[in-house]
Protein backbone atom coordinates (compact mmCIF):
# COMPACT_ATOMS: atom_id res chain seq x y z
CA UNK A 1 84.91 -192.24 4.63
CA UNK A 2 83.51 -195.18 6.42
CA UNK A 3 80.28 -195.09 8.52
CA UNK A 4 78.74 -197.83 10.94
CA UNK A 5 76.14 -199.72 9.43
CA UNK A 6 72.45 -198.79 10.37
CA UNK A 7 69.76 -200.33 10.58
CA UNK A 8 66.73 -198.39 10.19
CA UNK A 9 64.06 -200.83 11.81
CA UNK A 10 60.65 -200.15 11.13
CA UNK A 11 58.10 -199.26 14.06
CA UNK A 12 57.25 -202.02 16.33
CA UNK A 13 53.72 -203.63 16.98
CA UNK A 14 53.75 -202.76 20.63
CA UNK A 15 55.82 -201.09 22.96
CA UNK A 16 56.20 -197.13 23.48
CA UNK A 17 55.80 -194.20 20.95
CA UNK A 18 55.79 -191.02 20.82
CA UNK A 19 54.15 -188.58 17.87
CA UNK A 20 55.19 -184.94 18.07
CA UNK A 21 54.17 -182.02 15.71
CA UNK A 22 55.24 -179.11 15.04
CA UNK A 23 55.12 -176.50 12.01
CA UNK A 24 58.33 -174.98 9.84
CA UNK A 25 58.84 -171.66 10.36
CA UNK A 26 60.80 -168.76 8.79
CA UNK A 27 63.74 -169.22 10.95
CA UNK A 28 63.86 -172.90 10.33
CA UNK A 29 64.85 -172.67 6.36
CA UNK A 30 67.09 -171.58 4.30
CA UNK A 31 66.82 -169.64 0.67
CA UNK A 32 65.46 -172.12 -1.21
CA UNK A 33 62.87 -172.32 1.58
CA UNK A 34 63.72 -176.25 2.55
CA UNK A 35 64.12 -176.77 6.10
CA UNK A 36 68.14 -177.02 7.07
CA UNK A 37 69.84 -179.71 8.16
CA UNK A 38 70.81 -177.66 11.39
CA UNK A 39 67.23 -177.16 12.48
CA UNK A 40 66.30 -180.89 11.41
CA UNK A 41 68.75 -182.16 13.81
CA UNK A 42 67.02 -179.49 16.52
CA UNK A 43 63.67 -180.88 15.55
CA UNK A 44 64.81 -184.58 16.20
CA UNK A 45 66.43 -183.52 19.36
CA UNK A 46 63.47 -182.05 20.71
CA UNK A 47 60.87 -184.70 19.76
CA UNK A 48 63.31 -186.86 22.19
CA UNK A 49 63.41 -184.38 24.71
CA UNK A 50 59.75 -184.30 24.77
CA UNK A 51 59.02 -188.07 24.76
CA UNK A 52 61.71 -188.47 28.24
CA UNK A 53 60.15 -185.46 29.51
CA UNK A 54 56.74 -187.25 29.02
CA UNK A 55 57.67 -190.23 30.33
CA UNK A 56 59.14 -189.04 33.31
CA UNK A 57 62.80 -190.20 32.60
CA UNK A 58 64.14 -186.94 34.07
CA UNK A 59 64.07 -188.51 37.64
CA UNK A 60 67.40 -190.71 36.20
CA UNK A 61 69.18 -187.72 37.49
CA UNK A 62 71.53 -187.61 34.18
CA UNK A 63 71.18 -186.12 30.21
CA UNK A 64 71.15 -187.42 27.51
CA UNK A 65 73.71 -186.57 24.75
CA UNK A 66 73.94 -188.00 21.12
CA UNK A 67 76.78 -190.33 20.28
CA UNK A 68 75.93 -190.33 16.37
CA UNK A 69 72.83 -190.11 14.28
CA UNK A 70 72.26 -191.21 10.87
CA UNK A 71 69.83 -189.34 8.67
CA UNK A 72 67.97 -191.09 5.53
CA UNK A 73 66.53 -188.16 3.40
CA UNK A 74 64.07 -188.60 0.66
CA UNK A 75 63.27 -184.86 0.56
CA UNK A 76 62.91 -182.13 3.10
CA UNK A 77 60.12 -180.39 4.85
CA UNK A 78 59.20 -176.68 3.42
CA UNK A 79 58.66 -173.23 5.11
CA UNK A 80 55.07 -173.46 6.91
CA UNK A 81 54.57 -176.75 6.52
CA UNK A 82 52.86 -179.03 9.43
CA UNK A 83 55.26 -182.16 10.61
CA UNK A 84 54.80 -184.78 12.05
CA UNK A 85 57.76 -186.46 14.12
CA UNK A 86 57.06 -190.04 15.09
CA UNK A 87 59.77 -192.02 17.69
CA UNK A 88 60.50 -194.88 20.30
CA UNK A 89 63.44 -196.53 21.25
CA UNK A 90 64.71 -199.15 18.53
CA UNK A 91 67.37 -200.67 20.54
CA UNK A 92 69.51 -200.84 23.75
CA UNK A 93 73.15 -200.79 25.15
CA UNK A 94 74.83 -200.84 28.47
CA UNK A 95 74.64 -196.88 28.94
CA UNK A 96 72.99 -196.21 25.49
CA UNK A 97 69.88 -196.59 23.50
CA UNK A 98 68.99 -195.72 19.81
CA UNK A 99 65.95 -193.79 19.03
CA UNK A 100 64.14 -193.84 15.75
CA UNK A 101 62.61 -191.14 14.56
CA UNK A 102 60.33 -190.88 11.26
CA UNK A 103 59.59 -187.08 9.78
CA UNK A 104 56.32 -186.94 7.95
CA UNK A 105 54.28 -184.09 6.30
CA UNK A 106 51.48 -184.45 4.71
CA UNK A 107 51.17 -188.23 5.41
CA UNK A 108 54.37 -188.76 3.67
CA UNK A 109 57.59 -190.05 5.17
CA UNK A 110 60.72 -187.53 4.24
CA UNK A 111 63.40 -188.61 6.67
CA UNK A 112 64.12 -191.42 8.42
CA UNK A 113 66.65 -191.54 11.40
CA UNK A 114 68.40 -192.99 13.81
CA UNK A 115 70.47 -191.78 16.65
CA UNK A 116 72.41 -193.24 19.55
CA UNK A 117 71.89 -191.14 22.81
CA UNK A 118 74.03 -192.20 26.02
CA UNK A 119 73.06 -190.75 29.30
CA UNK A 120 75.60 -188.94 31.15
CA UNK A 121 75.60 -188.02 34.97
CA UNK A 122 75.20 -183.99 34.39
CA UNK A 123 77.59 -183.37 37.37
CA UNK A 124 80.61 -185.18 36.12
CA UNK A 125 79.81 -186.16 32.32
CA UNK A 126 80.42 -189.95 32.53
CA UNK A 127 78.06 -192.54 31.45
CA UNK A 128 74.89 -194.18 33.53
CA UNK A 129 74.49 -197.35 33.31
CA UNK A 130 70.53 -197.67 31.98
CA UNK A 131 68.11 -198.69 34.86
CA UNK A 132 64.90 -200.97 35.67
CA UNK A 133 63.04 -197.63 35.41
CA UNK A 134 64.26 -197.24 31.64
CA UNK A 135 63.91 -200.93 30.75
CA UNK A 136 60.10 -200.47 31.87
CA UNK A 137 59.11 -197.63 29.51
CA UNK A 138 61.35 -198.85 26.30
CA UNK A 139 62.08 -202.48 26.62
CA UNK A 140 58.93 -203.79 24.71
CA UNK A 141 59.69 -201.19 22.40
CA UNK A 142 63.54 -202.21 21.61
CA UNK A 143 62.14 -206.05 21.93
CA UNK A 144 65.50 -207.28 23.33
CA UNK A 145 67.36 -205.48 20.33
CA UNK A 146 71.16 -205.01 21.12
CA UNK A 147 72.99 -202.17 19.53
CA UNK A 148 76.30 -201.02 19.84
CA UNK A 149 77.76 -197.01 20.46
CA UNK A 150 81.13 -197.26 18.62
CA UNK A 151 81.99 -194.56 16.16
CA UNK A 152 83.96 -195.48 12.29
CA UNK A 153 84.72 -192.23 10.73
CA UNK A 154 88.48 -192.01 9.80
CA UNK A 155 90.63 -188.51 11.16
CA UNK A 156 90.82 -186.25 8.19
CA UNK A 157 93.98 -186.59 5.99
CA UNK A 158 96.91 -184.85 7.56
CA UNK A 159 97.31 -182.84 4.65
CA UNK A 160 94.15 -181.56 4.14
CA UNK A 161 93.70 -177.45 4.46
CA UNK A 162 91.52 -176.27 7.42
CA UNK A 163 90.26 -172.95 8.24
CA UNK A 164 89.17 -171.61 11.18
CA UNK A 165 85.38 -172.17 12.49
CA UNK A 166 84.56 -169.13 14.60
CA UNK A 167 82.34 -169.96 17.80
CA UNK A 168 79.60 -167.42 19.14
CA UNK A 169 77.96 -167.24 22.31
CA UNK A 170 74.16 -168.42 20.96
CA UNK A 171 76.48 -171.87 20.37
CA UNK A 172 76.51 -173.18 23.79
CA UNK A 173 74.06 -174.67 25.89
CA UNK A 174 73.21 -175.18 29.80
CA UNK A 175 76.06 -177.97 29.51
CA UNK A 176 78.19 -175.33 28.67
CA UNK A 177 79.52 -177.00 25.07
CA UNK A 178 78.14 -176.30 21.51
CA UNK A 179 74.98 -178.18 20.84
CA UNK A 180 75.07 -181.01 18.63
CA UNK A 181 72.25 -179.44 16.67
CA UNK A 182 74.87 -176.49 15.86
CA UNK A 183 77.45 -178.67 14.41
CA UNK A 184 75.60 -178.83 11.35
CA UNK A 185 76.06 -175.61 10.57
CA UNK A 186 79.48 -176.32 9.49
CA UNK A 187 78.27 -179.04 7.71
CA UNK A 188 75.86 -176.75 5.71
CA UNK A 189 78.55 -174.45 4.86
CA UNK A 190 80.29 -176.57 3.23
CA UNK A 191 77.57 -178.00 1.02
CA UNK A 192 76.85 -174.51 0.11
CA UNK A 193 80.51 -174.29 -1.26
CA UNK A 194 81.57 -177.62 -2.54
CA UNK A 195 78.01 -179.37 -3.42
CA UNK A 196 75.90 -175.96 -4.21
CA UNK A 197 72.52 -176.45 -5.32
CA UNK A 198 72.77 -180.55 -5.13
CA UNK A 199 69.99 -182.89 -2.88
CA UNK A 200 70.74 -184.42 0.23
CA UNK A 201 69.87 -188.24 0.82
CA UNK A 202 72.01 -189.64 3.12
CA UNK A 203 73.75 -187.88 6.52
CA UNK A 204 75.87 -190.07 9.28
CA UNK A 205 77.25 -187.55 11.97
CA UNK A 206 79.06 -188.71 14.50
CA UNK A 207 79.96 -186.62 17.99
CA UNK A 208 83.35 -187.54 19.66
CA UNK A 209 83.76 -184.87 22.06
CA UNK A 210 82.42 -181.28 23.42
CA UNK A 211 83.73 -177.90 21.85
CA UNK A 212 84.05 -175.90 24.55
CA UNK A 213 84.49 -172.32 24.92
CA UNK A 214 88.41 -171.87 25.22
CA UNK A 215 88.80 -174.42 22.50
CA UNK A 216 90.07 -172.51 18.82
CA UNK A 217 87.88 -174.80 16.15
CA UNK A 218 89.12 -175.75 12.88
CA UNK A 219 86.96 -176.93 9.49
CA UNK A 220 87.99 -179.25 7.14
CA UNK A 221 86.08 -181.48 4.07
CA UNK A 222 87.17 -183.74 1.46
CA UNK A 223 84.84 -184.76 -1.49
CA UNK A 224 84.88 -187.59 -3.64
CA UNK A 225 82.48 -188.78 -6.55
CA UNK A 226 81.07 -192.15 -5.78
CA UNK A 227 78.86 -194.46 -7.88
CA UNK A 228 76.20 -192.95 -5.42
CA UNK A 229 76.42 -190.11 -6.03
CA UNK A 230 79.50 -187.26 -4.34
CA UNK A 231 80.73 -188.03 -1.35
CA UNK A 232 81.70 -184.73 1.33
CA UNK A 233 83.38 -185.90 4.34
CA UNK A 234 83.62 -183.08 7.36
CA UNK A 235 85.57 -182.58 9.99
CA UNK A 236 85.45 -180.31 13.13
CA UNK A 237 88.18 -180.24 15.13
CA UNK A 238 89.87 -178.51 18.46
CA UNK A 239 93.71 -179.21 18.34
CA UNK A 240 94.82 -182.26 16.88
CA UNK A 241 91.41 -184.03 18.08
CA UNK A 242 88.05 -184.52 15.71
CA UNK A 243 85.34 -183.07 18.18
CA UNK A 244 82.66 -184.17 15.17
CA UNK A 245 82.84 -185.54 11.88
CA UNK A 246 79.99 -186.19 9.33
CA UNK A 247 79.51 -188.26 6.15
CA UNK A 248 76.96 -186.91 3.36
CA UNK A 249 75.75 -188.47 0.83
CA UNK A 250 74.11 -185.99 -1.88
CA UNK A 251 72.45 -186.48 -5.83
């Protein structure tokens, strides 16, 4: 499957940051006692929730929802350890902005990432166009860097099998969809069955629309041996329409 090219720019010289911490816990890991992907995408989420929060973006009036996020994994934190989540805003758009983020435990960088947030108006769920008030706490950060919100995943095959992807009620959040964060569940279950046992480096997820309540949710994968190393393409859709799709890259 195709992804958008990334580019994971390094942290700038001036401008805005942001260092969070936080520690692994129990319900953050899975058997092998790495932390899942599902509760790495919750800790990136937050970190950015906490650096608005701190500086005082709430008063734009909208939220911010990821468009995609791409995920460069050289290994993953363990149960109880301390990490340290360092981020600042890499690049602008229109109604956008990408946010680095670098995970590091014990002074060691495990996962580098970067995600494409666009701020919607929480009322009616279209895009804000990005203010003087914005431009003011990120632009020396993003240092006139231009970036772009399209998507480049392909639909899954027509042919391919899906099965059904049950929803639950702890899946929703105050915007009344599933939480991006969540989505990764799906894409953990089907490591677990097609890729069991093998190392994550590389994950590009991209978010095309909400799954909401009434929708009935269908999972789908394809996997391919690459050069790389295999290749699982996932699909989550509602209908006929790809509400999220993801690319990973394992060893």
């Amino acid at each position: 499957m195709s992804v958008v090219s990334v580019e994971l720019v390094p942290f700038p010289g001036r401008g805005r940051r942001y260092v969070g911490a936080r520690r692994v816990h129990l319900g953050d890991v899975d058997g092998t006692a790495q932390l899942r992907l599902e509760a790495l995408a919750r800790f990136l989420q937050d970190v950015a929730t906490d650096d608005a929060d701190d500086a005082g973006l709430s008063s734009l009036g909208g939220v911010w929802v990821v468009r995609r996020v791409t995920m460069q994994i050289d290994a993953l934190p363990c149960f109880h350890e301390q990490v340290e989540l360092a981020t600042f805003c890499s690049g602008i758009g229109p109604r956008w902005a990408e946010r680095r983020t670098t995970v590091t435990t014990n002074g060691r960088a495990m996962v580098e990432a970067a995600a494409i947030w666009v701020l919607i108006d929480g009322a009616g769920g279209r895009p804000v166009p990005l203010d003087d008030e914005f431009y003011s706490i990120y632009g020396e950060s993003a240092a006139g860097r231009r970036v772009s919100s399209r998507l480049g995943h392909r639909r899954p095959p027509a042919s391919r099998p899906a099965r059904p992807w049950p929803l639950r009620a702890s899946d929703f959040d105050l915007l009344e969809h599933v939480n991006n964060a969540r989505y990764l569940e799906a894409v953990e279950d089907e490591l677990a069955a097609r890729l069991p046992g093998r190392a994550v480096r590389r994950l590009d997820v991209e978010y095309r629309g909400a799954v909401e309540r009434a929708d009935e949710v269908q999972l789908t994968s394809e996997l391919e041996e690459t050069p790389a190393g295999a290749e699982l393409s996932v699909w989550l859709l509602a209908g006929r329409e790809v509400r999220m799709s993801a690319v990973v890259t394992a060893s």
